[in-house]
N, C-alpha and C. Protein backbone atom coordinates (compact mmCIF):
# COMPACT_ATOMS: atom_id res chain seq x y z
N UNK A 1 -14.43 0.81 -2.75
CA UNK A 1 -14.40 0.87 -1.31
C UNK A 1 -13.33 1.88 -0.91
N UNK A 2 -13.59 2.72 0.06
CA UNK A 2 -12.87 3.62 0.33
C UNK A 2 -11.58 3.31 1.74
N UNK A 3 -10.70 3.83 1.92
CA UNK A 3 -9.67 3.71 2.44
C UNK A 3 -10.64 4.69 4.09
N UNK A 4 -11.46 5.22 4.22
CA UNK A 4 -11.05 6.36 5.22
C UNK A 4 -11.40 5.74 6.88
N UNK A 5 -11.19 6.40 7.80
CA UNK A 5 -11.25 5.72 8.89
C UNK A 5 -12.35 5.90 9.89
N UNK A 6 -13.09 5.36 10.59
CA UNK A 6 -14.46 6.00 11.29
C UNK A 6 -13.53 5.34 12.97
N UNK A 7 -13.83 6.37 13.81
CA UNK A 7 -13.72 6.09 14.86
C UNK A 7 -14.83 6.03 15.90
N UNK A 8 -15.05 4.63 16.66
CA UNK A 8 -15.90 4.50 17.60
C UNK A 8 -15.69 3.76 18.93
N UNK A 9 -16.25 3.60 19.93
CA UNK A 9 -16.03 3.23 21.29
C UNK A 9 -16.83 2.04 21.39
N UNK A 10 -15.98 1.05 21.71
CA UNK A 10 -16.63 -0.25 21.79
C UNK A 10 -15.95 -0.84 23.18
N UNK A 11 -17.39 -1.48 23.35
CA UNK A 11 -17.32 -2.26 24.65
C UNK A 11 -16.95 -4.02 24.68
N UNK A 12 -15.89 -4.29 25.21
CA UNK A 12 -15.56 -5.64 24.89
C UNK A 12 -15.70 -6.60 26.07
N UNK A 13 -16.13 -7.83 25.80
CA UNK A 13 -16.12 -8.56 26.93
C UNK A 13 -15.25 -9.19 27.17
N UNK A 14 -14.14 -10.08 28.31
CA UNK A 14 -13.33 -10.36 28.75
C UNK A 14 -12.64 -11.41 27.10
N UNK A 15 -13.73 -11.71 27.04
CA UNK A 15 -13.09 -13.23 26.10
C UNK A 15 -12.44 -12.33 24.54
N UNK A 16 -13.44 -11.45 24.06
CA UNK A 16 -13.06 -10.74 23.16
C UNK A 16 -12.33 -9.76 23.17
N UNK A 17 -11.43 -9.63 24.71
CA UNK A 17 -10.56 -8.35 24.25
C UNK A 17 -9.13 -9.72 24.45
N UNK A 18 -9.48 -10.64 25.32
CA UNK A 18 -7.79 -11.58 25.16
C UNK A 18 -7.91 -11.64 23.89
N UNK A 19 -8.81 -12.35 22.77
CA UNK A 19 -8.85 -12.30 21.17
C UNK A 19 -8.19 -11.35 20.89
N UNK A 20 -8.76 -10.09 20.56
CA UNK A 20 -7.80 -8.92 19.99
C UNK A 20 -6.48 -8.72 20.65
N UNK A 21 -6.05 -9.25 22.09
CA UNK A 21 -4.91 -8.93 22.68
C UNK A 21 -3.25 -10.11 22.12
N UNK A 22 -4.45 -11.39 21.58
CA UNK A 22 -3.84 -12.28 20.95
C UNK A 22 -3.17 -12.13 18.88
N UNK A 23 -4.40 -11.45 18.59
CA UNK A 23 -4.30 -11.04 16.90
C UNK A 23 -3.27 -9.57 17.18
N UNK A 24 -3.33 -8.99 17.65
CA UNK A 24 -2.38 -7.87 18.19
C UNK A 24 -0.72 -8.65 18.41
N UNK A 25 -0.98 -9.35 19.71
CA UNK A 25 0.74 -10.17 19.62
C UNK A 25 1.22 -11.34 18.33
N UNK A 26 0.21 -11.83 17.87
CA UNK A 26 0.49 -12.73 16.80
C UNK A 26 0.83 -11.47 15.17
N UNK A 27 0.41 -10.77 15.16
CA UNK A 27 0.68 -10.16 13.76
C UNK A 27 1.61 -8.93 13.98
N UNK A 28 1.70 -8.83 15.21
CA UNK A 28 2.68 -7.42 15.83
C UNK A 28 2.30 -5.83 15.07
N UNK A 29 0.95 -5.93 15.64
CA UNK A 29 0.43 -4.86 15.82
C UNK A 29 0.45 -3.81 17.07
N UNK A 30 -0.03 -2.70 16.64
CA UNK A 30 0.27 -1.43 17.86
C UNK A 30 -0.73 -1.18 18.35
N UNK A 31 -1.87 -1.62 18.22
CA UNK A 31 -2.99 -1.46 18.93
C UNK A 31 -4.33 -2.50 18.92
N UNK A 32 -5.14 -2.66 19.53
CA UNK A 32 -6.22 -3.34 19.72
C UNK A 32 -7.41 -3.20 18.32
N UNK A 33 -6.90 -1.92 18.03
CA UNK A 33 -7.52 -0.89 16.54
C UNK A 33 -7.45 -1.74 15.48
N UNK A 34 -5.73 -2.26 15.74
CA UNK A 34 -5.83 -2.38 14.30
C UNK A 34 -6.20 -4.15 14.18
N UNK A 35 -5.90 -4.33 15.50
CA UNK A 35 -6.12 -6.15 15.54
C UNK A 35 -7.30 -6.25 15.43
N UNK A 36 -8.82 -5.21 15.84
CA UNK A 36 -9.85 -5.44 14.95
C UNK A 36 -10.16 -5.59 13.38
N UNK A 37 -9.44 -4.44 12.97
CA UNK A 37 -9.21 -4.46 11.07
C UNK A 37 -8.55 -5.99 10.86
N UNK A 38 -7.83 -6.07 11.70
CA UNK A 38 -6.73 -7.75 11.03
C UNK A 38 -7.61 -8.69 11.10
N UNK A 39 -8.41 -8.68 12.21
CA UNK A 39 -9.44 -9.54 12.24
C UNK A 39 -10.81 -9.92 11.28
N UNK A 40 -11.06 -8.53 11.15
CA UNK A 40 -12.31 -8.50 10.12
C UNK A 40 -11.55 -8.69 8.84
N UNK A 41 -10.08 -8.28 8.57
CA UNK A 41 -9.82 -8.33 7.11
C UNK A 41 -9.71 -9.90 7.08
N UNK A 42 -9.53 -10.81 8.08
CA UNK A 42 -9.37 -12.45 7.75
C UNK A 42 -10.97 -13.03 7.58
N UNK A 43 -12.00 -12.44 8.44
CA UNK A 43 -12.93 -13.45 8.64
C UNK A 43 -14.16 -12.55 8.29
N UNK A 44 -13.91 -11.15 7.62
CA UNK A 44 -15.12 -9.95 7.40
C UNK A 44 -15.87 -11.16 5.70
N UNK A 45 -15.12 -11.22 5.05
CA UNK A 45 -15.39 -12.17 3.93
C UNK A 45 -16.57 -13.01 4.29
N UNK A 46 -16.67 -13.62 5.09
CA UNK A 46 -17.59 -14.95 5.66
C UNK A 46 -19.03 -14.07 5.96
N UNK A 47 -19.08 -12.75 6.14
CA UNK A 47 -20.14 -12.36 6.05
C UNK A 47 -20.85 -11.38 5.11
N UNK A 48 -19.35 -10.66 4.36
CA UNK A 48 -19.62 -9.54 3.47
C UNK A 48 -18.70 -9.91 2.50
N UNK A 49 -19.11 -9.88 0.99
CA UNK A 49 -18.46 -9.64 0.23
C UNK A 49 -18.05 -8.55 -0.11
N UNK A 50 -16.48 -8.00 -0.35
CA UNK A 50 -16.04 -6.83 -0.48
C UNK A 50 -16.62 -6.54 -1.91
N UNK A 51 -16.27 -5.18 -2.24
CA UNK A 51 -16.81 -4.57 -3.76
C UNK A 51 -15.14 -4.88 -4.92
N UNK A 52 -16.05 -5.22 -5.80
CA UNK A 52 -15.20 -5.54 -6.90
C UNK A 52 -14.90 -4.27 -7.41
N UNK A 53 -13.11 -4.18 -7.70
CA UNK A 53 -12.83 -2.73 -7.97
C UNK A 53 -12.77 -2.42 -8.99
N UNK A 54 -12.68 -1.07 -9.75
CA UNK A 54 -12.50 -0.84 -11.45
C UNK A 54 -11.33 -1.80 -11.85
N UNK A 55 -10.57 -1.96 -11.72
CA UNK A 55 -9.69 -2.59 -12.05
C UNK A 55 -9.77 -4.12 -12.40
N UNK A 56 -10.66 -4.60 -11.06
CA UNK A 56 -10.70 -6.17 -11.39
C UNK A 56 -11.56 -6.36 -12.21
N UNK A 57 -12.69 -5.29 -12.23
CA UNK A 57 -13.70 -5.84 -13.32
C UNK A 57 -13.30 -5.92 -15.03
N UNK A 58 -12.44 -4.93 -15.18
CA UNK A 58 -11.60 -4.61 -15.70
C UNK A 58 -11.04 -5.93 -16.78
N UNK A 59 -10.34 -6.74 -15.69
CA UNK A 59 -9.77 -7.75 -15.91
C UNK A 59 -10.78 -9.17 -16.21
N UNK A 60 -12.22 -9.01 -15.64
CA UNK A 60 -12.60 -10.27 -15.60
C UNK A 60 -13.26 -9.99 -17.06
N UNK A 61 -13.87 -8.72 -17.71
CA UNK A 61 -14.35 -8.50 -19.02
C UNK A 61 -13.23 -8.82 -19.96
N UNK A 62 -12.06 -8.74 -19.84
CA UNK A 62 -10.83 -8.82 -20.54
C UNK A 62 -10.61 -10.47 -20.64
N UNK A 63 -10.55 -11.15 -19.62
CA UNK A 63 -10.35 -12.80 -19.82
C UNK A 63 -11.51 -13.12 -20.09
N UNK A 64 -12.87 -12.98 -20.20
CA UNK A 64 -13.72 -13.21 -20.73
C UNK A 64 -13.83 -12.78 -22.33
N UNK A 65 -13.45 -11.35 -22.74
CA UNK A 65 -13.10 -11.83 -24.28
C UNK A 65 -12.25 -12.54 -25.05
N UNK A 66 -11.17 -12.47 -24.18
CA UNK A 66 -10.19 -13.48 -24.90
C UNK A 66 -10.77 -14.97 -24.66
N UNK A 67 -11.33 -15.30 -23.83
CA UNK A 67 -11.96 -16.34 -23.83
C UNK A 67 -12.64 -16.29 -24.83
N UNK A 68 -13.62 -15.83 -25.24
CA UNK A 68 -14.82 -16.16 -26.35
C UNK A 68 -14.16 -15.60 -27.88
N UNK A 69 -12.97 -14.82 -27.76
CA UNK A 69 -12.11 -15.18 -29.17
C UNK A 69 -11.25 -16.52 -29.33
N UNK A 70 -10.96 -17.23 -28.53
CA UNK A 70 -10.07 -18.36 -28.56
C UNK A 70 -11.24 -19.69 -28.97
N UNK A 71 -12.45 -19.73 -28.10
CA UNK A 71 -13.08 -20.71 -28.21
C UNK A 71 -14.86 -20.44 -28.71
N UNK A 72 -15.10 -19.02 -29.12
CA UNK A 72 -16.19 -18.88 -29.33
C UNK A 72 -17.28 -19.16 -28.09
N UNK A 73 -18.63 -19.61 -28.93
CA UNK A 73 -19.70 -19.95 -28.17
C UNK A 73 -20.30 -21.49 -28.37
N UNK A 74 -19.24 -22.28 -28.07
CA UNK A 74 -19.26 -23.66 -28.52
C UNK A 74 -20.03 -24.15 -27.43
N UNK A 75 -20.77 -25.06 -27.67
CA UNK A 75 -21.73 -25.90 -26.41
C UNK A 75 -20.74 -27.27 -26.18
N UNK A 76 -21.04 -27.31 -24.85
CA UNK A 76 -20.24 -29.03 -25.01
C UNK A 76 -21.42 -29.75 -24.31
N UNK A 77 -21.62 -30.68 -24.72
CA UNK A 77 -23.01 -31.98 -24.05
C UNK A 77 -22.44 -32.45 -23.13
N UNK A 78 -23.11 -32.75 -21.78
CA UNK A 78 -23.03 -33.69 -20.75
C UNK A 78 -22.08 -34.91 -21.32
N UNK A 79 -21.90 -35.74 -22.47
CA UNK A 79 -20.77 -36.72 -22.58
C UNK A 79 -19.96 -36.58 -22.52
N UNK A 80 -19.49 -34.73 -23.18
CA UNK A 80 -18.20 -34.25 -23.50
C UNK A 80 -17.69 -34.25 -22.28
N UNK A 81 -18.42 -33.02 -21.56
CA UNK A 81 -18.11 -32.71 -19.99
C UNK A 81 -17.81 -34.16 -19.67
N UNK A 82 -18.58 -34.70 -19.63
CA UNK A 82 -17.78 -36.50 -18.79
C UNK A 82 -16.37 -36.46 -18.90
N UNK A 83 -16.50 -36.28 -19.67
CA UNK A 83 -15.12 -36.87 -20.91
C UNK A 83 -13.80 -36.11 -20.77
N UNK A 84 -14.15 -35.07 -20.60
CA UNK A 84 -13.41 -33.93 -20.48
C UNK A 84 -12.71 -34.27 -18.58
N UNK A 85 -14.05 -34.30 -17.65
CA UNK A 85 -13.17 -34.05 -16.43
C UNK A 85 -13.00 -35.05 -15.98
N UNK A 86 -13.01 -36.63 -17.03
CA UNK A 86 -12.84 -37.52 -16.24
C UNK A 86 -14.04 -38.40 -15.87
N UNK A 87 -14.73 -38.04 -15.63
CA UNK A 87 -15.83 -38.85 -14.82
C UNK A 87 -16.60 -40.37 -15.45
């Protein structure tokens, strides 16, 4: 995902600009701009999943081999699992 910035003109209705006028005074931001980004960066998740970066994937192939060198490809049966979390 890239860092760069797109600029556009948006029309807000009364209720949604006190919102941004509120995420603006609560996080002490300098503009309405960025209290949109603050906004979408808290609640953009709930509709989009961001892209997984080189790095993290990185990491999840990496704890996944050390995983399957520590414990192989062992099956555990529904008793174990019981057993294991309790149940």
């Amino acid at each position: 995902m890239t860092n760069e910035t797109i600029s556009a003109r948006v029309e807000l209705n009364d209720y949604a600009n006190r919102v941004l006028g509120m995420i603006k005074l609560k996080y002490g931001l300098k503009d309405k701009s960025e209290a949109l980004n603050k906004f979408i960066e808290l609640y953009g998740h709930d509709i989009l999943e961001r892209e997984a970066t080189e790095e993290y994937v990185k990491k999840i192939i990496a704890v996944s081999k050390n995983h399957f060198k520590k414990h192989g490809y062992k099956k555990v049966s529904l008793q174990e699992l019981d057993k294991l979390s309790g149940a």
